[in-house]
C-alpha atoms as a PDB file:
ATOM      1  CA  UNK A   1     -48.568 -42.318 -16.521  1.00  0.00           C
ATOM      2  CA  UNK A   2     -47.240 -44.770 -19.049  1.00  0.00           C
ATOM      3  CA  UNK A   3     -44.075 -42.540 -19.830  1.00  0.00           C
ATOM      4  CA  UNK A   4     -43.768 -42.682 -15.890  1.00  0.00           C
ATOM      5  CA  UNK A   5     -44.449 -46.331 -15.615  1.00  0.00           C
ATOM      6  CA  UNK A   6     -41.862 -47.065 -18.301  1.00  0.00           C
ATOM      7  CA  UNK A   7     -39.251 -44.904 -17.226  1.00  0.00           C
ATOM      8  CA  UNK A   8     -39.497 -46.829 -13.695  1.00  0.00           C
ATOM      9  CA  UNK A   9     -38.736 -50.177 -15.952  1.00  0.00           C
ATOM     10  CA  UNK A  10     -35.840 -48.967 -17.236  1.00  0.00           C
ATOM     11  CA  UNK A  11     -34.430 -47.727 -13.945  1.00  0.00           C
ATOM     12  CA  UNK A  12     -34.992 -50.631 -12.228  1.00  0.00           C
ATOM     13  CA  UNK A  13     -33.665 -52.898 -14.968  1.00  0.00           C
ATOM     14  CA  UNK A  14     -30.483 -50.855 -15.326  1.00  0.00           C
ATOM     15  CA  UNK A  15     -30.274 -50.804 -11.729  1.00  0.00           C
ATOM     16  CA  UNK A  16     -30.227 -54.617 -11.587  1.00  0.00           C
ATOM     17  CA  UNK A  17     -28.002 -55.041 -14.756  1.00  0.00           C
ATOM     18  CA  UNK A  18     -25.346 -53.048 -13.146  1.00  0.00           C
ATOM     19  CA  UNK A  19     -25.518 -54.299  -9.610  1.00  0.00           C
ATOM     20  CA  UNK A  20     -25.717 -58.245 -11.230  1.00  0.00           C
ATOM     21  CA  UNK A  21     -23.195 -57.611 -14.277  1.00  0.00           C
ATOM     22  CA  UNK A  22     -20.125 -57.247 -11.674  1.00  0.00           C
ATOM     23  CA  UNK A  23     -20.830 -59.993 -10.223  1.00  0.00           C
ATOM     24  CA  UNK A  24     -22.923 -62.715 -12.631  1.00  0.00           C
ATOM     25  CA  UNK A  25     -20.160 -65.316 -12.261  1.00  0.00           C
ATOM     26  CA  UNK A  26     -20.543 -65.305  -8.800  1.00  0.00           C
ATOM     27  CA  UNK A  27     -24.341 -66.408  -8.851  1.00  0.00           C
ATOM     28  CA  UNK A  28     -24.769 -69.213  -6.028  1.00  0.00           C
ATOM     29  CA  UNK A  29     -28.093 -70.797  -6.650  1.00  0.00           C
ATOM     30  CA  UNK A  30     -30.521 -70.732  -9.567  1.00  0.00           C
ATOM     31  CA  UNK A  31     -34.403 -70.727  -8.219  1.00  0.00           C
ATOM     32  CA  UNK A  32     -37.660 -71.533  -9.402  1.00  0.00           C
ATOM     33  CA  UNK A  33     -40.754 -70.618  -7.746  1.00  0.00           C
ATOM     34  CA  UNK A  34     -44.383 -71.795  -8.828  1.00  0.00           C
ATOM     35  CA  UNK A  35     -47.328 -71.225  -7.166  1.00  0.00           C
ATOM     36  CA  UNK A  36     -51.058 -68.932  -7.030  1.00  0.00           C
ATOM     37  CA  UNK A  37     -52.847 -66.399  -4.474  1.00  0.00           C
ATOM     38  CA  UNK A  38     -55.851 -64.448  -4.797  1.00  0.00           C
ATOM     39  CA  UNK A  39     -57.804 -64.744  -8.011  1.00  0.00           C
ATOM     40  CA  UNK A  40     -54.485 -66.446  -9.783  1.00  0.00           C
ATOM     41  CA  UNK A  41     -54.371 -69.371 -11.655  1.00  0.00           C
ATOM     42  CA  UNK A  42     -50.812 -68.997 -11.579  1.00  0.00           C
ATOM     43  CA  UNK A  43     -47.334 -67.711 -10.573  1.00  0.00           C
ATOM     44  CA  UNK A  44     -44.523 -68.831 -12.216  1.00  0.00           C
ATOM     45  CA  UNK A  45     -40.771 -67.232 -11.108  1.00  0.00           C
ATOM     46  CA  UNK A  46     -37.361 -67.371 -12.049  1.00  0.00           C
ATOM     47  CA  UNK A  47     -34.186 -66.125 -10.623  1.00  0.00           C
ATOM     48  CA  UNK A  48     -30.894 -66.019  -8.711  1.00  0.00           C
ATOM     49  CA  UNK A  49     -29.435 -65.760  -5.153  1.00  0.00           C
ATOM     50  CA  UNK A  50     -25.892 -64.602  -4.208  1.00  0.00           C
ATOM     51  CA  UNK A  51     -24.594 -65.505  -0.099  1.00  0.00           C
ATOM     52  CA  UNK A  52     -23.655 -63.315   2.138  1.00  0.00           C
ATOM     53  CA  UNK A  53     -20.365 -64.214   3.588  1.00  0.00           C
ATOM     54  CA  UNK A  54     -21.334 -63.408   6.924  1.00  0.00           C
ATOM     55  CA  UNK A  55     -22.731 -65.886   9.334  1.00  0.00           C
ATOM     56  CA  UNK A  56     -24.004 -65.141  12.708  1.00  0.00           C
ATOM     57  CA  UNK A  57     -24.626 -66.899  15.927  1.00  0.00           C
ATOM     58  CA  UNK A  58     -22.719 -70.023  13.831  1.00  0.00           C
ATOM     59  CA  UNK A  59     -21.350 -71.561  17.232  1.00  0.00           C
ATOM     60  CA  UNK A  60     -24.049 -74.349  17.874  1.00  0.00           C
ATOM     61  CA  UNK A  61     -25.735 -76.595  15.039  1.00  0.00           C
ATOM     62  CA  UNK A  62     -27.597 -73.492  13.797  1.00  0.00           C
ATOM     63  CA  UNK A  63     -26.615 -70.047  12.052  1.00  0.00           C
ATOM     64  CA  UNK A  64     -28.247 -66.837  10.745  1.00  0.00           C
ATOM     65  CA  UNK A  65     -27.223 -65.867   6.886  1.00  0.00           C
ATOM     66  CA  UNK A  66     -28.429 -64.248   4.415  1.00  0.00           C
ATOM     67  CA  UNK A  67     -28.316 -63.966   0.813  1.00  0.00           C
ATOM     68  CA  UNK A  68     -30.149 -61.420  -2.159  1.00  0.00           C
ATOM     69  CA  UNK A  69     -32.239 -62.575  -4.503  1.00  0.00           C
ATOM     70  CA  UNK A  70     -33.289 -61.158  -8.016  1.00  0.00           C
ATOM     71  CA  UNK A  71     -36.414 -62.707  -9.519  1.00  0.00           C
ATOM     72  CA  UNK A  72     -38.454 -62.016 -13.058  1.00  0.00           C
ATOM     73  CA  UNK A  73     -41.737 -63.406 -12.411  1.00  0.00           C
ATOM     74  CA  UNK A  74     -45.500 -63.631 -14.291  1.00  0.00           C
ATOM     75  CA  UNK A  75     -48.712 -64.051 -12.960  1.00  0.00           C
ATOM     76  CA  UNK A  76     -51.702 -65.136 -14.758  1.00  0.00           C
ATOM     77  CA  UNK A  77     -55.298 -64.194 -13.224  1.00  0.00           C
ATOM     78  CA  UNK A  78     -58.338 -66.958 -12.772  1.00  0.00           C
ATOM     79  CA  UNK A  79     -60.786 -64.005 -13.895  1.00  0.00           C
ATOM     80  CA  UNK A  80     -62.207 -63.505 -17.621  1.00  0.00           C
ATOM     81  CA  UNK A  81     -62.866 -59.386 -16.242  1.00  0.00           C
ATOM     82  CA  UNK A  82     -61.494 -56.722 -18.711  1.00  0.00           C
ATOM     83  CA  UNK A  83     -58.600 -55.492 -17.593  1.00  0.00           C
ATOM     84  CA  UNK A  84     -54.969 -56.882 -17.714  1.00  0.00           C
ATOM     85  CA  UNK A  85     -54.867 -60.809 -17.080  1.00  0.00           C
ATOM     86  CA  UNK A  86     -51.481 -61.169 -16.401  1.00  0.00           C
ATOM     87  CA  UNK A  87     -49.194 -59.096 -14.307  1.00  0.00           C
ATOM     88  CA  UNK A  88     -44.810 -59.444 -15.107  1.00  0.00           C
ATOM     89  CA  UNK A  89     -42.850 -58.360 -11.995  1.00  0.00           C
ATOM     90  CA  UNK A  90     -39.007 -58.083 -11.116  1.00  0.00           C
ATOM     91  CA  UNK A  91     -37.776 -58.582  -7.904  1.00  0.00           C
ATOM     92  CA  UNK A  92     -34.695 -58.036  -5.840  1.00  0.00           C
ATOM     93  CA  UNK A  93     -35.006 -59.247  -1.740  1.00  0.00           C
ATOM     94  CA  UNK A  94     -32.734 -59.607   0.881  1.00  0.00           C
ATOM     95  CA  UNK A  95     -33.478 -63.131   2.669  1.00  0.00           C
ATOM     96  CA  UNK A  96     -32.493 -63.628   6.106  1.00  0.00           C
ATOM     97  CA  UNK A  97     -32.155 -67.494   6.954  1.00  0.00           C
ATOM     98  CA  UNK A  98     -31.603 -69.587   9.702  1.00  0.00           C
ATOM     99  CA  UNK A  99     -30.425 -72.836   8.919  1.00  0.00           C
ATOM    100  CA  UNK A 100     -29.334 -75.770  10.689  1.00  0.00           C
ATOM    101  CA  UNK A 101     -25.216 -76.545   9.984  1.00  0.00           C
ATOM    102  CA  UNK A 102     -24.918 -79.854   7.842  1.00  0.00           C
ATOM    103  CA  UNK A 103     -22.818 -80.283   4.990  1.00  0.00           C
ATOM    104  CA  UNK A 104     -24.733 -83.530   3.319  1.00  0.00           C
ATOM    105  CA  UNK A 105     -27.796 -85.075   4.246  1.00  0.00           C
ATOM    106  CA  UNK A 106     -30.718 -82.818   5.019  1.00  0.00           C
ATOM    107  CA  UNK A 107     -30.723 -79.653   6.672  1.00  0.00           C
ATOM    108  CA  UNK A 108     -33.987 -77.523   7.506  1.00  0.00           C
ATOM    109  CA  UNK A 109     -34.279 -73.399   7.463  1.00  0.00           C
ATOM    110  CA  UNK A 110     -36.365 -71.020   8.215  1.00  0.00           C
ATOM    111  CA  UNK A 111     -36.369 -67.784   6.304  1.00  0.00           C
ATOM    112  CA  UNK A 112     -37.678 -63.970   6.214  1.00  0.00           C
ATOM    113  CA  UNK A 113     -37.490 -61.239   3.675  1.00  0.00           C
ATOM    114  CA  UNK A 114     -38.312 -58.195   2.590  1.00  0.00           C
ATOM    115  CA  UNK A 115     -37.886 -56.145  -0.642  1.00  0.00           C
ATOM    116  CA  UNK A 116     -38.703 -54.257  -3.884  1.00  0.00           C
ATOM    117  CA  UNK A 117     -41.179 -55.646  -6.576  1.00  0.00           C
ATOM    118  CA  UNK A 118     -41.961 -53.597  -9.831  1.00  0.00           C
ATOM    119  CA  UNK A 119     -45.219 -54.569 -11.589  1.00  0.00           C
ATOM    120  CA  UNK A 120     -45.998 -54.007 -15.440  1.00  0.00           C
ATOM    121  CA  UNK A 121     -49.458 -53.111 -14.623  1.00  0.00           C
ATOM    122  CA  UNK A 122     -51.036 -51.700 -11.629  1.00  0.00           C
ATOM    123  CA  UNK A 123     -54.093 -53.757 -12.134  1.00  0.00           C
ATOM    124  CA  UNK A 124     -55.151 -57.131 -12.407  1.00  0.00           C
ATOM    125  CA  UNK A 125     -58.723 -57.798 -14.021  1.00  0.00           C
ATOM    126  CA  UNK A 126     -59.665 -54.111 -13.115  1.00  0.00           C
ATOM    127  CA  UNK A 127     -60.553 -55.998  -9.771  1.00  0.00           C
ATOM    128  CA  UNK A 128     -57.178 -55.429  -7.823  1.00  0.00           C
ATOM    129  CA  UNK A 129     -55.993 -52.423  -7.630  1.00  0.00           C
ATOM    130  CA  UNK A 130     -51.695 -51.916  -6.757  1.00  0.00           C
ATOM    131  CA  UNK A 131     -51.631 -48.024  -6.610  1.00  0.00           C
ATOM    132  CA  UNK A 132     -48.115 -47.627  -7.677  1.00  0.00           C
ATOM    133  CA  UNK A 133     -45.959 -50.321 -10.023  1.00  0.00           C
ATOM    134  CA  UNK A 134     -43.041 -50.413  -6.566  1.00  0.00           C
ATOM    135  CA  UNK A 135     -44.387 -52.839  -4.296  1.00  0.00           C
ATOM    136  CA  UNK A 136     -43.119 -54.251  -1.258  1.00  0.00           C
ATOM    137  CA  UNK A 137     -42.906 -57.623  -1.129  1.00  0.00           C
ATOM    138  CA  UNK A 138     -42.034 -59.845   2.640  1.00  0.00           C
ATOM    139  CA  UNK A 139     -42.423 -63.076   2.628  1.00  0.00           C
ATOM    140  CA  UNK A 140     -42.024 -65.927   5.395  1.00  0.00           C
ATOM    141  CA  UNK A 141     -40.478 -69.493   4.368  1.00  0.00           C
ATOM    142  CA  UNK A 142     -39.438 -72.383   5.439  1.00  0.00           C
ATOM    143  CA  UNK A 143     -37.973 -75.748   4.153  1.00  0.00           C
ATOM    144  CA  UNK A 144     -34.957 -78.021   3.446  1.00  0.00           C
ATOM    145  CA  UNK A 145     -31.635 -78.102   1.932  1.00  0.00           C
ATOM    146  CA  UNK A 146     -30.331 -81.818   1.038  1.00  0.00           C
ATOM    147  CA  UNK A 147     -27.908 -83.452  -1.547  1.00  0.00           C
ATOM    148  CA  UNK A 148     -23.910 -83.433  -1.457  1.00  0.00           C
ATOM    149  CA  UNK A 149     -22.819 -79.581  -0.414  1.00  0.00           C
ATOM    150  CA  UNK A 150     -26.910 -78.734   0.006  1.00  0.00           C
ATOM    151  CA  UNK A 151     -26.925 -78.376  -3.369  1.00  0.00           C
ATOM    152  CA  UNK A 152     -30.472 -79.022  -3.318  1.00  0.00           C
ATOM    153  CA  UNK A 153     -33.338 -76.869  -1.738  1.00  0.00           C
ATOM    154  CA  UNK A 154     -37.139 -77.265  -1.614  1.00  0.00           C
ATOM    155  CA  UNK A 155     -39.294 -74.626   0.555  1.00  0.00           C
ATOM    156  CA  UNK A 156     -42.248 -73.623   0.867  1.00  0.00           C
ATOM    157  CA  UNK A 157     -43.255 -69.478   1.112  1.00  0.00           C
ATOM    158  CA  UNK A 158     -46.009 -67.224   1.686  1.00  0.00           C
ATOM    159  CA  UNK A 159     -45.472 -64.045   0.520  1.00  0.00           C
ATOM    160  CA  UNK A 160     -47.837 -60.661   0.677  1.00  0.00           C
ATOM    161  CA  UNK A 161     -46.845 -58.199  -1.826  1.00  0.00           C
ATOM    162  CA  UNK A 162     -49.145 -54.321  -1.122  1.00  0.00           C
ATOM    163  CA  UNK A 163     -47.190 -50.757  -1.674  1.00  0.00           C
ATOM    164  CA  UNK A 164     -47.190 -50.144   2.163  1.00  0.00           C
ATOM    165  CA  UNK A 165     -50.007 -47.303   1.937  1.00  0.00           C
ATOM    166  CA  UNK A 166     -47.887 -45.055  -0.424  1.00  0.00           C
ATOM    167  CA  UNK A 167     -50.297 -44.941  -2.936  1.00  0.00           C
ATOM    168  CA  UNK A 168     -54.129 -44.940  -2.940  1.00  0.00           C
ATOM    169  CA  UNK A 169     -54.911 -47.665  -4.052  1.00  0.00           C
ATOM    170  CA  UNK A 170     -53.643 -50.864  -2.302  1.00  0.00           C
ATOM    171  CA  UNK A 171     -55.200 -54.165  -2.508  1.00  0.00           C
ATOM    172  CA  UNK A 172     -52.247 -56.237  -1.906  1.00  0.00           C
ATOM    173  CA  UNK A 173     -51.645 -59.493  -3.011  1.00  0.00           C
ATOM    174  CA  UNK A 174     -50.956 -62.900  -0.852  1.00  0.00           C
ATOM    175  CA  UNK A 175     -48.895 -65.727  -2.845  1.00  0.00           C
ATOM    176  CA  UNK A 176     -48.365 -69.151  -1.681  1.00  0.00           C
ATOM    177  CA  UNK A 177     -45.315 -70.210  -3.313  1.00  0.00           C
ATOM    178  CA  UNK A 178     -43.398 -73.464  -3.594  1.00  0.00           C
ATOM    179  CA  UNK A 179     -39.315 -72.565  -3.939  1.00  0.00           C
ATOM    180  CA  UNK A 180     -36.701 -74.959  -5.303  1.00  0.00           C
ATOM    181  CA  UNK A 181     -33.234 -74.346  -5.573  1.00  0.00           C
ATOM    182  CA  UNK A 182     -30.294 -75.631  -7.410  1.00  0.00           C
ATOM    183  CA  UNK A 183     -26.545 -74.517  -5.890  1.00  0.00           C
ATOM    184  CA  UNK A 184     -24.076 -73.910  -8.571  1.00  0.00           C
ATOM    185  CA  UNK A 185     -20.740 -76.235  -8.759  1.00  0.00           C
END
């Protein structure tokens, strides 16, 4: 299982290396998300968003885009159980958002995504109980975008991360996050 678990780590790392090496200059926004969910004291996240060039339905004051985002992230558990108290995860989502069309002063959006989360353990305090390291992660999202260009963004998430049933185990985990943004010059 641990030869399994940490050839998984090195797939998905190399996956991510290669798909974000090409194209690392190109990053749009740097993000930080902090935040906690069941039995955490914390979740702290870190990572990076590239847009999509395409924009949809952008005839009115509102359009639908997108961009992917890559995230390393730890979580620290509230429970002294034995066990693993701390989960690391890594992230890559595709996040669709509607957003209202400003270019300064404040703009809201609304956002939805869905994507792949790999765990280092696939239990937290022996209490919750992941199945598999791949999880799914979707979150919902909403918030604002302010500053010359919207170079500013502040959001609030909630996310629910479970592997979908694939595995037997599957306790799932819900995370309320807050998001904040910073768009690269």
């Amino acid at each position: 299982m641990r030869k399994r678990r940490q050839a998984g780590w090195r797939a998905l790392l190399l996956g991510m290396t290669l798909t974000l090496s090409g194209s690392a200059m190109a990053v749009d926004r740097v993000v930080v998300e902090l935040g906690g969910g069941d039995n955490l004291r914390g979740v702290t996240r870190i990572g990076a968003t590239w847009d999509w060039q395409s924009r949809w339905f952008a005839d009115g004051d509102w359009y639908l885009g997108g961009y992917w985002e890559a995230e390393l992230g730890r979580w620290w558990s509230t429970q002294d159980k034995p066990g693993h108290k701390d989960i690391t995860e890594v992230g890559l989502t595709p996040v669709f958002r509607l957003q209202q069309t400003h270019q300064d002063g404040i703009s809201p959006y609304a956002e939805l995504g869905v994507g792949l989360h790999f765990l280092s353990n696939t239990r937290l305090n022996d209490q919750r109980k992941f199945g598999e390291s791949f999880q799914f992660g979707d979150h919902i999202g909403f918030g604002v975008t302010f500053g010359q260009h919207q170079a500013f963004d502040i959001g609030y998430r909630f996310q629910h991360l479970s592997n979908a049933g694939l595995a037997g185990d599957n306790s799932g985990m819900n995370l309320h996050l807050l998001h904040l943004g910073y768009r690269l010059p």
